[in-house]
C-alpha atoms as a PDB file:
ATOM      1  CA  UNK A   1     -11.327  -0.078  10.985  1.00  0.00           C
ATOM      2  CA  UNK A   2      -9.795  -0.525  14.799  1.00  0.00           C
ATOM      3  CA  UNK A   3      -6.107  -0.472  14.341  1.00  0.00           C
ATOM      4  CA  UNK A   4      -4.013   0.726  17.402  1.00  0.00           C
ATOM      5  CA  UNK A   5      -0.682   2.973  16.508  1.00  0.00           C
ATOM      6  CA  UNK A   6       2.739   0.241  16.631  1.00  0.00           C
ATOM      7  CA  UNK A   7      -0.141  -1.801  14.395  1.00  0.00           C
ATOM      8  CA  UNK A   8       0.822  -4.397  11.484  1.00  0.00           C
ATOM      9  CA  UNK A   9      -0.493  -4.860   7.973  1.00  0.00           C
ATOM     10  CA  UNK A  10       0.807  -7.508   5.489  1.00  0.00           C
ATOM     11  CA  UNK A  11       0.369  -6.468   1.694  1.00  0.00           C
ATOM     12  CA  UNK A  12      -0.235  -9.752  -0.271  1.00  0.00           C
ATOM     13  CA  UNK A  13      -0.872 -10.961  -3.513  1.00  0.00           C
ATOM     14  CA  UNK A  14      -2.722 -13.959  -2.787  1.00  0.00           C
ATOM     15  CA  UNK A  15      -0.535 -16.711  -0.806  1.00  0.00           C
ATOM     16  CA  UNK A  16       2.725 -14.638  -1.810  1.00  0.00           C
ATOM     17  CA  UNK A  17       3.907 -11.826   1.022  1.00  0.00           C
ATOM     18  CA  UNK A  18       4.672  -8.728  -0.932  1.00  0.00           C
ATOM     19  CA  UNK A  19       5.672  -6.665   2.188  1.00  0.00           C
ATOM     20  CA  UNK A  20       4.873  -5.769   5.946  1.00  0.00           C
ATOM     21  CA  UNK A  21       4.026  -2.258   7.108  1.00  0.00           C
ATOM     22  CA  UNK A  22       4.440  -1.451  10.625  1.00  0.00           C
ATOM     23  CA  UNK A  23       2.825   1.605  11.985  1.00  0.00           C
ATOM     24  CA  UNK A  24       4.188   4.149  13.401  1.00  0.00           C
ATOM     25  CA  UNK A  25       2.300   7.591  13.490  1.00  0.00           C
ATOM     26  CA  UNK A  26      -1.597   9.007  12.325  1.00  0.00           C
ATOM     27  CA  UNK A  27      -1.833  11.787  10.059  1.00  0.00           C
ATOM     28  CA  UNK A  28      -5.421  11.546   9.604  1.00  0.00           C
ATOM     29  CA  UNK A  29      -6.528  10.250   7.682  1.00  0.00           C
ATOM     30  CA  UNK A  30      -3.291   8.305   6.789  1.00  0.00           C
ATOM     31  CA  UNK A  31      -1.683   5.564   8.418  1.00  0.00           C
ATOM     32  CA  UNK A  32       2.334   6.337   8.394  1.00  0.00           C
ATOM     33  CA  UNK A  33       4.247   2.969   8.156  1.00  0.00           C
ATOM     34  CA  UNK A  34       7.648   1.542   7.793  1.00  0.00           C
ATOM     35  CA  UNK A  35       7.651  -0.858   5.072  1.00  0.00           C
ATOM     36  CA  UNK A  36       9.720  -4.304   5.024  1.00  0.00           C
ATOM     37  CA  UNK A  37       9.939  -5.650   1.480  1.00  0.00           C
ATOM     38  CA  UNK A  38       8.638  -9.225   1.362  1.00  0.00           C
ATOM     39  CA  UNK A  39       9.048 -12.394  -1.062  1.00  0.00           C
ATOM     40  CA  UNK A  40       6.832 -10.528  -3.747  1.00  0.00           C
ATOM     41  CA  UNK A  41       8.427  -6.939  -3.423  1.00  0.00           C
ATOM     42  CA  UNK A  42      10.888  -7.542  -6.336  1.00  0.00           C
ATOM     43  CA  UNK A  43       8.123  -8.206  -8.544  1.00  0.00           C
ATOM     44  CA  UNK A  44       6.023  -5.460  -7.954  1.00  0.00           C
ATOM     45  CA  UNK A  45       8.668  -2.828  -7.088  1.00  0.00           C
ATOM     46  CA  UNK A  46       8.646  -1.179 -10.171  1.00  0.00           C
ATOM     47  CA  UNK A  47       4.826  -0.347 -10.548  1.00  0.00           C
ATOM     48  CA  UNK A  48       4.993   1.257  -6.605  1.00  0.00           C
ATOM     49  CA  UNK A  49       8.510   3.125  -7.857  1.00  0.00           C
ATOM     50  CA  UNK A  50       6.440   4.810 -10.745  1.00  0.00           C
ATOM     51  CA  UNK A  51       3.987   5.632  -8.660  1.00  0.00           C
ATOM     52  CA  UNK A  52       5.590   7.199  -5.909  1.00  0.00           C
ATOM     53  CA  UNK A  53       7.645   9.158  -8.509  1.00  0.00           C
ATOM     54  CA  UNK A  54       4.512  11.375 -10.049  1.00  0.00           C
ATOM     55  CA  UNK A  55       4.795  14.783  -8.736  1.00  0.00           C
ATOM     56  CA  UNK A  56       3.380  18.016  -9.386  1.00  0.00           C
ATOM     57  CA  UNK A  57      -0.166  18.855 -11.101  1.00  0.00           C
ATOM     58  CA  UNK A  58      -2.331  15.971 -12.308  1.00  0.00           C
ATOM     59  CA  UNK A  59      -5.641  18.086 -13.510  1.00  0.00           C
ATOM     60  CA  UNK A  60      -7.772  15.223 -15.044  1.00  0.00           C
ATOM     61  CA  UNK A  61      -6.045  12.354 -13.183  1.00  0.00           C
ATOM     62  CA  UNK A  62      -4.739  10.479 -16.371  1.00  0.00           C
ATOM     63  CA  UNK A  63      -0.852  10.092 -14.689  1.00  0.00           C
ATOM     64  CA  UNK A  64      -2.431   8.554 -11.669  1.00  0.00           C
ATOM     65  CA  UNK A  65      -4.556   6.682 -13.370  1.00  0.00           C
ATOM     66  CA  UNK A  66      -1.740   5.124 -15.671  1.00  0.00           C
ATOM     67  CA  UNK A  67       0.452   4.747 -12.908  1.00  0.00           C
ATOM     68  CA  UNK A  68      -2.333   2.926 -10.475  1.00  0.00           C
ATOM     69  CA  UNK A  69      -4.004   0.536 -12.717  1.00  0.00           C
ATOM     70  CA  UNK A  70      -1.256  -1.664 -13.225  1.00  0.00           C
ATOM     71  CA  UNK A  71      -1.130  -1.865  -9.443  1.00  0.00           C
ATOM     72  CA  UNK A  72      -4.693  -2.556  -9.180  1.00  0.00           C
ATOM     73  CA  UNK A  73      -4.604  -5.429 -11.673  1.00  0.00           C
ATOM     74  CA  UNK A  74      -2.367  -6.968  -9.315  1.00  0.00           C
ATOM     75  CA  UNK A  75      -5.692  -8.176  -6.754  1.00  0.00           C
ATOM     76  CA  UNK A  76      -3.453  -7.595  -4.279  1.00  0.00           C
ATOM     77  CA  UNK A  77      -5.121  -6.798  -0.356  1.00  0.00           C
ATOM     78  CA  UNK A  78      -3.981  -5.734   2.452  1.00  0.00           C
ATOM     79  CA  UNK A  79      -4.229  -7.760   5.807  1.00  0.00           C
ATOM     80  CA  UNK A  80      -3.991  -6.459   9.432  1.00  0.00           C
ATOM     81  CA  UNK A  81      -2.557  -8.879  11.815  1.00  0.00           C
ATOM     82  CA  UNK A  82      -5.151  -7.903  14.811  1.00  0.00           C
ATOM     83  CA  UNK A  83      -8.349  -8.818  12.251  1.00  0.00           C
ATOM     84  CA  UNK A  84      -7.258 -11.236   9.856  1.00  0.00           C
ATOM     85  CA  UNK A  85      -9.789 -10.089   6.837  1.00  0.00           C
ATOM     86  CA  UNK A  86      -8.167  -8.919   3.420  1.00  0.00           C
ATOM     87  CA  UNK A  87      -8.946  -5.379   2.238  1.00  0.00           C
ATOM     88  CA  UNK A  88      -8.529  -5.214  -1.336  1.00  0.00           C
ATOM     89  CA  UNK A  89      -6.394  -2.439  -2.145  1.00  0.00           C
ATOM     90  CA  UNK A  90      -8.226   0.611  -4.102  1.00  0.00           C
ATOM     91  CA  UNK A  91     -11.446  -0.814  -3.232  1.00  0.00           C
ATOM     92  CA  UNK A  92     -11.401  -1.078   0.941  1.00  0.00           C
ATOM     93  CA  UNK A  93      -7.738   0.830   1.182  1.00  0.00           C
ATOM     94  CA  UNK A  94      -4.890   2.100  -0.701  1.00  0.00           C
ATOM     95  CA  UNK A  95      -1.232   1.890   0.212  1.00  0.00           C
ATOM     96  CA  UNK A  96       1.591   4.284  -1.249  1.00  0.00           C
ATOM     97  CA  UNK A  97       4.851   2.744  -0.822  1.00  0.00           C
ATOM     98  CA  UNK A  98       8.032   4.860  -1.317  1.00  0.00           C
ATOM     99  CA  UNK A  99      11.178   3.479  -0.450  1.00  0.00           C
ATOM    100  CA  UNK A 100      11.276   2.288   2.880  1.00  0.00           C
ATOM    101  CA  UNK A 101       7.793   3.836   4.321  1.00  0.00           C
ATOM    102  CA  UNK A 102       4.614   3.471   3.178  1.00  0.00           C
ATOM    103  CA  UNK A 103       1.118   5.195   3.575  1.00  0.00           C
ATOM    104  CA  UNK A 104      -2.102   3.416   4.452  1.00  0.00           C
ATOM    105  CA  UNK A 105      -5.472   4.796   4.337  1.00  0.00           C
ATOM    106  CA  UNK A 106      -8.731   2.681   4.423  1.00  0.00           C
END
């Protein structure tokens, strides 16, 4: 995927605009981001907020997993404003939000 650094995504959930991330840096292979809560934030902020709070050892995956699927169940994608086509998240890209930045790697 071309996308320049200063680079925009939108995260959506169909026509609703659940935030914007605006690049800022590459840490390969991550996309760093400031993230700009949307229309749709409040009603996903929880599921991201659980996410983001899982630290330390994981072995078999199982806290990910619980944290993630409810996210994924969501069908939400991920747009960038210089190609217009929808990723779906965990499929084509994921995106870690925590707080006010946000992680992008596709």
């Amino acid at each position: 995927m071309g996308v320049v650094v200063n680079g925009t995504w939108w995260l959506t959930q169909g026509d609703t605009r659940i935030g914007e991330l605006r690049q800022y840096a590459i840490d390969q292979p991550t996309f760093l981001c400031h993230f700009i809560p949307g229309p749709g934030w409040e009603g996903v902020r929880a599921l991201f907020e659980s996410w983001a709070a899982l630290h330390g050892p994981d072995p078999d995956g199982s806290r990910t997993a619980q944290a993630i699927r409810p996210i994924m169940d969501l069908g939400l994608t991920l747009v960038a404003e210089d190609e217009g086509r929808p990723m779906a998240l965990f499929r084509e890209c994921i995106v870690r939000i925590d707080g006010d930045t946000a992680r992008v790697r596709c």
